[in-house]
C-alpha atoms as a PDB file:
ATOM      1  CA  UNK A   1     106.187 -10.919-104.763  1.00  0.00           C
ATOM      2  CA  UNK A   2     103.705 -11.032-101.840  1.00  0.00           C
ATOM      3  CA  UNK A   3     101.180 -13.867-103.390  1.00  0.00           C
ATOM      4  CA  UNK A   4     104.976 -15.539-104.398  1.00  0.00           C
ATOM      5  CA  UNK A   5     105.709 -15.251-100.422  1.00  0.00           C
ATOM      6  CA  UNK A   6     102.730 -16.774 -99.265  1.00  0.00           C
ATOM      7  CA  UNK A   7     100.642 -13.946 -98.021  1.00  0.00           C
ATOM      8  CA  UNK A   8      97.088 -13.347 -99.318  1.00  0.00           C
ATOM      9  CA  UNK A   9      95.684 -10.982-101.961  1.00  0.00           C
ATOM     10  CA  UNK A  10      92.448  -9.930-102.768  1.00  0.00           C
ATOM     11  CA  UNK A  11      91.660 -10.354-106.288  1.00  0.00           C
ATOM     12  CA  UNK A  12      88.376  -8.745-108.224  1.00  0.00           C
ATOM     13  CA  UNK A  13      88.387 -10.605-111.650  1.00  0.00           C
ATOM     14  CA  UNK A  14      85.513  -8.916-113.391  1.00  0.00           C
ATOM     15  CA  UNK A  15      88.162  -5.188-112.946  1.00  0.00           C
ATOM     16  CA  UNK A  16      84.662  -3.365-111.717  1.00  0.00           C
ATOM     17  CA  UNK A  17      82.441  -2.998-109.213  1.00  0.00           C
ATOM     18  CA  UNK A  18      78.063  -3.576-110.255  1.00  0.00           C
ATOM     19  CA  UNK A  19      75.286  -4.314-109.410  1.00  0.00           C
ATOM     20  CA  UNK A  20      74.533  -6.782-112.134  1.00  0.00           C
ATOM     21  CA  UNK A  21      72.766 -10.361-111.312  1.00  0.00           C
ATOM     22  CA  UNK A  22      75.305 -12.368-113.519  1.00  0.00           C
ATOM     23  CA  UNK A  23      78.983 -11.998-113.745  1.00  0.00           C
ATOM     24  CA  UNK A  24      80.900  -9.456-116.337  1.00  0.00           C
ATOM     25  CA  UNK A  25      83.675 -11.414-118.432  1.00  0.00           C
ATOM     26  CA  UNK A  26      86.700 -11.832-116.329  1.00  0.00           C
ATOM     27  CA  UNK A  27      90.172  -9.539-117.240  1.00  0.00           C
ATOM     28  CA  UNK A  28      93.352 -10.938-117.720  1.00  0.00           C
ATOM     29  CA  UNK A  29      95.274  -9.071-115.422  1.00  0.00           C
ATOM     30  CA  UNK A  30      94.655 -11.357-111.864  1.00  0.00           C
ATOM     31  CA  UNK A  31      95.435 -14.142-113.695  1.00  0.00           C
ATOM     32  CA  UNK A  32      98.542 -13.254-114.985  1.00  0.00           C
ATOM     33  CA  UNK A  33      99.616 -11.775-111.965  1.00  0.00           C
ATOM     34  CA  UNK A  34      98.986 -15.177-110.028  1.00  0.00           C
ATOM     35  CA  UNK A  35     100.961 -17.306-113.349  1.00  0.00           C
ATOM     36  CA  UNK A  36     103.842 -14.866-112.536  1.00  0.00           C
ATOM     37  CA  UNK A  37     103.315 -14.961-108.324  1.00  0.00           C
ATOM     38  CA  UNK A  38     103.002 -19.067-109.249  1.00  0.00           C
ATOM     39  CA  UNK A  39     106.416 -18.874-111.334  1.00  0.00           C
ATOM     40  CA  UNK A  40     108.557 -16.773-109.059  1.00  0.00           C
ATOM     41  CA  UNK A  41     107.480 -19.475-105.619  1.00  0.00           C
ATOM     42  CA  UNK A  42     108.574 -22.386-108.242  1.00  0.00           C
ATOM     43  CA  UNK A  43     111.318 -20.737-109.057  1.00  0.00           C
ATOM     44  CA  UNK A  44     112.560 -19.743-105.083  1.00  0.00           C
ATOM     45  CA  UNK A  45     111.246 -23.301-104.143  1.00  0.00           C
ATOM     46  CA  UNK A  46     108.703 -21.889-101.811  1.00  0.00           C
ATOM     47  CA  UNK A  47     105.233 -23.668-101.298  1.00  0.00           C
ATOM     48  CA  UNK A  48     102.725 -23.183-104.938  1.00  0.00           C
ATOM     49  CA  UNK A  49      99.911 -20.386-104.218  1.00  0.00           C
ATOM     50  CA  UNK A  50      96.369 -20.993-104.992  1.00  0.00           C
ATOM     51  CA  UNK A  51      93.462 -18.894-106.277  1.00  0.00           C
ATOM     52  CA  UNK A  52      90.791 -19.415-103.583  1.00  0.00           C
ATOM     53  CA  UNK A  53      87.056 -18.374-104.721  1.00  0.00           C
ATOM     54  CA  UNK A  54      85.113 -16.250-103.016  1.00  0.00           C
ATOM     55  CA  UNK A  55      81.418 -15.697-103.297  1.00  0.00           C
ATOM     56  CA  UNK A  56      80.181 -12.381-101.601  1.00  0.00           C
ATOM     57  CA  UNK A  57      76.393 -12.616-101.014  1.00  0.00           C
ATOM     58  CA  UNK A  58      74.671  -9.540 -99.216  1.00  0.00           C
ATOM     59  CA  UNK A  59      70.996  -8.984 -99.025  1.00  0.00           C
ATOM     60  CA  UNK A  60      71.219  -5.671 -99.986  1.00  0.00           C
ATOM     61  CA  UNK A  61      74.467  -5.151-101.474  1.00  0.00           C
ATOM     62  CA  UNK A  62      74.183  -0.807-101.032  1.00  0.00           C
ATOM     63  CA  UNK A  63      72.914  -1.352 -97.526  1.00  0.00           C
ATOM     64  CA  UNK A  64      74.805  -0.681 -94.322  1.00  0.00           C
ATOM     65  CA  UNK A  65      74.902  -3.773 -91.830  1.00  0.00           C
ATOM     66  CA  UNK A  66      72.809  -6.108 -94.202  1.00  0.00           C
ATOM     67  CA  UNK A  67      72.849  -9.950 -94.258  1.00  0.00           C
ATOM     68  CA  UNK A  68      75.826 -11.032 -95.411  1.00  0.00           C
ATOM     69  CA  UNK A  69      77.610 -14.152 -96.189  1.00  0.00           C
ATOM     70  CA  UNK A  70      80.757 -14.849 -97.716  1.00  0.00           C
ATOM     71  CA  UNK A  71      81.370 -18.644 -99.218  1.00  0.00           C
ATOM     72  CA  UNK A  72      84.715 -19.844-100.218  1.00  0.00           C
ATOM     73  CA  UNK A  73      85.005 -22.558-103.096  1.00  0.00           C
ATOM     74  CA  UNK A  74      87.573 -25.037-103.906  1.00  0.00           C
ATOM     75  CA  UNK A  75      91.099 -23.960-104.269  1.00  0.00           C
ATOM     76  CA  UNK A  76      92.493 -23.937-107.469  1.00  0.00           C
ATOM     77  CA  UNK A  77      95.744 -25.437-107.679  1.00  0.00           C
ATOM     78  CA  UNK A  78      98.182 -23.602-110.090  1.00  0.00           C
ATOM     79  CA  UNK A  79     101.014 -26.052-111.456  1.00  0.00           C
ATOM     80  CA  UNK A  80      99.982 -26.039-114.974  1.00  0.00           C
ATOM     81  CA  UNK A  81     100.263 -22.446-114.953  1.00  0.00           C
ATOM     82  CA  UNK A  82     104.256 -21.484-114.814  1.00  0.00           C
ATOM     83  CA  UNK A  83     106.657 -19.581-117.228  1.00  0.00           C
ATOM     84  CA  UNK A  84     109.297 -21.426-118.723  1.00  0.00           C
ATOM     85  CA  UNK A  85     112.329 -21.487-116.884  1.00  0.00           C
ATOM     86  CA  UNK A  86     114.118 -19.102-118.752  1.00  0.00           C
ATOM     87  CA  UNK A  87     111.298 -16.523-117.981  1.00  0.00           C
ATOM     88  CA  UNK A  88     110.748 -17.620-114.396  1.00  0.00           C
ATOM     89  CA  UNK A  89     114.871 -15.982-114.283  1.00  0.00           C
ATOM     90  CA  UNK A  90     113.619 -12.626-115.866  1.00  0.00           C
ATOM     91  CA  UNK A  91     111.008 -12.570-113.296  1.00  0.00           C
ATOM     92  CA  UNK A  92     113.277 -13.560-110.126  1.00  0.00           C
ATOM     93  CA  UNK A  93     115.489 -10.455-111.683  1.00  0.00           C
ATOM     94  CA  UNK A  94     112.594  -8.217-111.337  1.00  0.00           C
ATOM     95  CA  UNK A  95     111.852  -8.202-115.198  1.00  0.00           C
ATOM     96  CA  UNK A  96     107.785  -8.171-115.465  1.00  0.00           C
ATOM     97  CA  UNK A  97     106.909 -11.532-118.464  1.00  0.00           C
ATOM     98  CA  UNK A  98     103.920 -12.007-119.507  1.00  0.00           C
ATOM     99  CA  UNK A  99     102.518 -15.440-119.652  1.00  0.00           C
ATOM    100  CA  UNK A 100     101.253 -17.038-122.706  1.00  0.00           C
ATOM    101  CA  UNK A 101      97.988 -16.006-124.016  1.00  0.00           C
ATOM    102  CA  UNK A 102      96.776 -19.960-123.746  1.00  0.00           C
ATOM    103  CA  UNK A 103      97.655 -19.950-120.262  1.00  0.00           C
ATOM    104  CA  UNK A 104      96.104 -16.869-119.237  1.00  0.00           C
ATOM    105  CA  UNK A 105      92.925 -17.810-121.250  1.00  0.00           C
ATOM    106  CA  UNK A 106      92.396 -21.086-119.758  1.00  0.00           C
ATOM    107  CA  UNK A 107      93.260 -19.825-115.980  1.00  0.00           C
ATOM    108  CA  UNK A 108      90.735 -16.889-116.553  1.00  0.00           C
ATOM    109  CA  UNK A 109      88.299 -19.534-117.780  1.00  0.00           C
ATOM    110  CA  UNK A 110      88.621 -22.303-115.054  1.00  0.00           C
ATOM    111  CA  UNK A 111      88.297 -19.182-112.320  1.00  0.00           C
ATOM    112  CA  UNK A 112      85.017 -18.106-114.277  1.00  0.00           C
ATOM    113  CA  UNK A 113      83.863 -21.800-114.100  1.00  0.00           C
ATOM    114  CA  UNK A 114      84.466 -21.913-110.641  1.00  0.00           C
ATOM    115  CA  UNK A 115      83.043 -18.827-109.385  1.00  0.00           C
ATOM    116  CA  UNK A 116      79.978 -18.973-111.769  1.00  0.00           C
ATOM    117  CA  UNK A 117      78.167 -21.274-109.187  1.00  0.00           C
ATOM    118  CA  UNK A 118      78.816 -18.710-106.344  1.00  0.00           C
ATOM    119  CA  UNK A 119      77.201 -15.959-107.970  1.00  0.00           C
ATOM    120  CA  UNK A 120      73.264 -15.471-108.276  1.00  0.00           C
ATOM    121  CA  UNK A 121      73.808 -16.388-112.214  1.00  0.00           C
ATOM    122  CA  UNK A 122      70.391 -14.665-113.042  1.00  0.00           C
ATOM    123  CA  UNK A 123      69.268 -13.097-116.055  1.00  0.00           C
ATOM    124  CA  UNK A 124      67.337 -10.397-113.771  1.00  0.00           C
ATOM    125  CA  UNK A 125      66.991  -9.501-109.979  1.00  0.00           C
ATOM    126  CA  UNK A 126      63.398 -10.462-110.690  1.00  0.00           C
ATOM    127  CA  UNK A 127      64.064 -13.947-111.816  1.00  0.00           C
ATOM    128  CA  UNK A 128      66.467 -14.268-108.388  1.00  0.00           C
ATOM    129  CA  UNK A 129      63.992 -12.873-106.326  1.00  0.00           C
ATOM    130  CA  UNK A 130      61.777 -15.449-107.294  1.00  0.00           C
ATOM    131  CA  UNK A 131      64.251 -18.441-106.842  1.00  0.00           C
ATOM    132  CA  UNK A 132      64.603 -16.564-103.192  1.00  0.00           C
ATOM    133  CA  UNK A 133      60.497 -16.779-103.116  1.00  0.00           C
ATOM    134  CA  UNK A 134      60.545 -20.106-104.213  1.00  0.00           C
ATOM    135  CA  UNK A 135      63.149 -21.776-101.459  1.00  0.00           C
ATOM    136  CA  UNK A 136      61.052 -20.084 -98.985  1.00  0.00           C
ATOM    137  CA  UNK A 137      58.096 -21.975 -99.962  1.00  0.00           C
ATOM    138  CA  UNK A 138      59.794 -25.331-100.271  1.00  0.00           C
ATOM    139  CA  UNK A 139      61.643 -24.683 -96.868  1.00  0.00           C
ATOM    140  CA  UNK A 140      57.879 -24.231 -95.620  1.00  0.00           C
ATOM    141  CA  UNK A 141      56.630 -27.209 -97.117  1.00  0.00           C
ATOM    142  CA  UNK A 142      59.001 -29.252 -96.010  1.00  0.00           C
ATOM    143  CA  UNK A 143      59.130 -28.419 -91.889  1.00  0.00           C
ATOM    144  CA  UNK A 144      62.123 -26.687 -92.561  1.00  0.00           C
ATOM    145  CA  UNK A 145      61.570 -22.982 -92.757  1.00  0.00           C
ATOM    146  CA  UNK A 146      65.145 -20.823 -93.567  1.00  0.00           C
ATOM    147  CA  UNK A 147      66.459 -19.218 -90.924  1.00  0.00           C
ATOM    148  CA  UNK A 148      69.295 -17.816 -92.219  1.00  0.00           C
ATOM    149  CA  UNK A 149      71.119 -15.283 -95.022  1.00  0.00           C
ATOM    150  CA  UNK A 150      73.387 -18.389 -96.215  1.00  0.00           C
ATOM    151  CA  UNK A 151      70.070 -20.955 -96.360  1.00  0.00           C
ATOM    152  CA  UNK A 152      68.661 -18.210 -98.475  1.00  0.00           C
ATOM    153  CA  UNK A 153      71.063 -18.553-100.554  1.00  0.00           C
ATOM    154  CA  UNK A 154      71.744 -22.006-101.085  1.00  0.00           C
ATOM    155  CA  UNK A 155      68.123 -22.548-101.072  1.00  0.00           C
ATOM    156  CA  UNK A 156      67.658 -19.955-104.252  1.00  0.00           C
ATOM    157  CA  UNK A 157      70.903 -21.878-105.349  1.00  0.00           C
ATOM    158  CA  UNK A 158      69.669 -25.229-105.009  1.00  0.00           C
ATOM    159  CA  UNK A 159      65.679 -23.904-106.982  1.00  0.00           C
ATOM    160  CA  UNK A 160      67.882 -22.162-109.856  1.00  0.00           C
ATOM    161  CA  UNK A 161      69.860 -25.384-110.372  1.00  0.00           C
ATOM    162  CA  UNK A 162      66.724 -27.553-110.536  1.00  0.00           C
ATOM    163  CA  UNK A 163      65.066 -24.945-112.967  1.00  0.00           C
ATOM    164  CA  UNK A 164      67.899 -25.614-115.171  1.00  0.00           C
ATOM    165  CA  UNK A 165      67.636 -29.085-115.025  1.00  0.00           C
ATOM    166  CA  UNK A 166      64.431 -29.447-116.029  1.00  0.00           C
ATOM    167  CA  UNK A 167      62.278 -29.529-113.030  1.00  0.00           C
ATOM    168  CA  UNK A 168      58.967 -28.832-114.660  1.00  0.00           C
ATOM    169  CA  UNK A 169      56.475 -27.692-111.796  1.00  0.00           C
ATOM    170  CA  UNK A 170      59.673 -25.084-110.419  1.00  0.00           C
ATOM    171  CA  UNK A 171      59.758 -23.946-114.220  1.00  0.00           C
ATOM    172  CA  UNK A 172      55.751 -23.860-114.514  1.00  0.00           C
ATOM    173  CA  UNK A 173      56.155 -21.835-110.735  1.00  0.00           C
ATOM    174  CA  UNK A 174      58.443 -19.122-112.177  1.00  0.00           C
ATOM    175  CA  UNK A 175      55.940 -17.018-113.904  1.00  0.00           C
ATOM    176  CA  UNK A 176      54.093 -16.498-110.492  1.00  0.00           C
ATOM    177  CA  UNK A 177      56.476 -16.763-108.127  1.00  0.00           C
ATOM    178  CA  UNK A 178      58.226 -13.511-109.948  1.00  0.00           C
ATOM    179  CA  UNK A 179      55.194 -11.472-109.740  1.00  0.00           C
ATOM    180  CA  UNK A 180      54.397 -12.041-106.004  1.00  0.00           C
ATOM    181  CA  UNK A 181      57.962 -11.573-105.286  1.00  0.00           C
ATOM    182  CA  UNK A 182      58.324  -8.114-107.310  1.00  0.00           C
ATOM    183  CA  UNK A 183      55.197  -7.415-106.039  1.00  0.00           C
ATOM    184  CA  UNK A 184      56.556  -7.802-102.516  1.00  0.00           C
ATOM    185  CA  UNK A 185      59.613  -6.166-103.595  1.00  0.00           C
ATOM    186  CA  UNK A 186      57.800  -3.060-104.471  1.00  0.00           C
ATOM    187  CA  UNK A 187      56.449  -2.976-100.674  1.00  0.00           C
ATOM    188  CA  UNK A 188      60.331  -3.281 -98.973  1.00  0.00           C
ATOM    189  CA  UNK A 189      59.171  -6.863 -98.411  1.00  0.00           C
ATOM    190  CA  UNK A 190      60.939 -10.277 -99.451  1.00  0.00           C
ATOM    191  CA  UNK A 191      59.816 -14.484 -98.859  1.00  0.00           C
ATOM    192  CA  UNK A 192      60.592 -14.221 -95.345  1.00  0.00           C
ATOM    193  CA  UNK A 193      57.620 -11.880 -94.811  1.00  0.00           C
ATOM    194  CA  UNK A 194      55.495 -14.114 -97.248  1.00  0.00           C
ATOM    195  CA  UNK A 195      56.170 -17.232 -95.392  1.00  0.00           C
ATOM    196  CA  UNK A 196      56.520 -16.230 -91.768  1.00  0.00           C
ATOM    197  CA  UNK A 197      53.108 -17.430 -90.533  1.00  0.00           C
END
């Protein structure tokens, strides 16, 4: 009724709270409470509510008052997910209906696509530390040093996605670039300490 009314909800898709590098699988359950929010604003003829990505990047995730920097993706627009109109009446009624499994599926799928890219998507903290490591050193390189939590980021971002398109020298990097970073892990240190001369 509230996401139906217009006012905002915030929605944890994985169901848990880690400390993992990559994404769990997403549950079911936001999504089908947005395809039923979605149904019931059809229904009443108020405005369509969207599912608005959020990427929460910290630092040091356990750490009080670290860097933080929250990034919001591209809405995703919800008219192909709606009960029929028959349900959208049970649901006006106050009768819960589940949506179809298809629907669900495919909304839980195109939120995972979407918020994916905002994650650190890394098979270890190591490998991410690296990618960190390595945007330091092309920041460097290129007069442009990073001087912030959120160029971090999309500077990691922006060495992970070249990595996996098949930038050679970043993938012949890797191998050293994680060992000086653990290594500078293990000391409370990170790239900004390596580069800051």
């Amino acid at each position: 009724e509230c996401i139906a009314n217009g006012h905002a909800s915030a929605l944890f898709p994985e169901g848990t709270s880690h400390e993992d590098s990559k994404m769990k699988r997403l549950r079911t359950g936001p999504m089908r409470s947005v395809i039923a929010a979605n149904s019931i604003a059809t229904e009443r003829g108020l405005p369509e509510p969207h599912l608005l990505p959020v990427g929460l990047h910290y630092r040091t995730s356990w750490h009080y008052r670290t860097d933080a920097w929250i990034e919001y993706g591209k809405p995703i627009h919800l008219t192909e997910f709606i009960h029929s109109k028959e349900q959208r009446s049970k649901l006006i009624a106050g009768e819960w209906v589940e949506a179809d499994a298809d629907s669900v599926n495919a909304l839980r799928d195109r939120v995972q696509e979407e918020l994916t890219p905002l994650t650190p998507d890394a098979e270890s903290w190591d490998e991410h530390r690296a990618w960190h490591l390595l945007g330091h050193l092309h920041g460097h390189a290129h007069g442009a040093p990073l001087k912030s939590w959120r160029e971090e980021v999309l500077a990691a971002r922006d060495i992970r996605n070249r990595i996996r398109e098949g930038d050679s020298i970043l993938t012949e990097a890797m191998e050293s670039a994680t060992q000086i970073a653990c290594d500078l892990n293990d000391v409370g240190l990170d790239g900004r300490a390596f580069c800051s001369t």
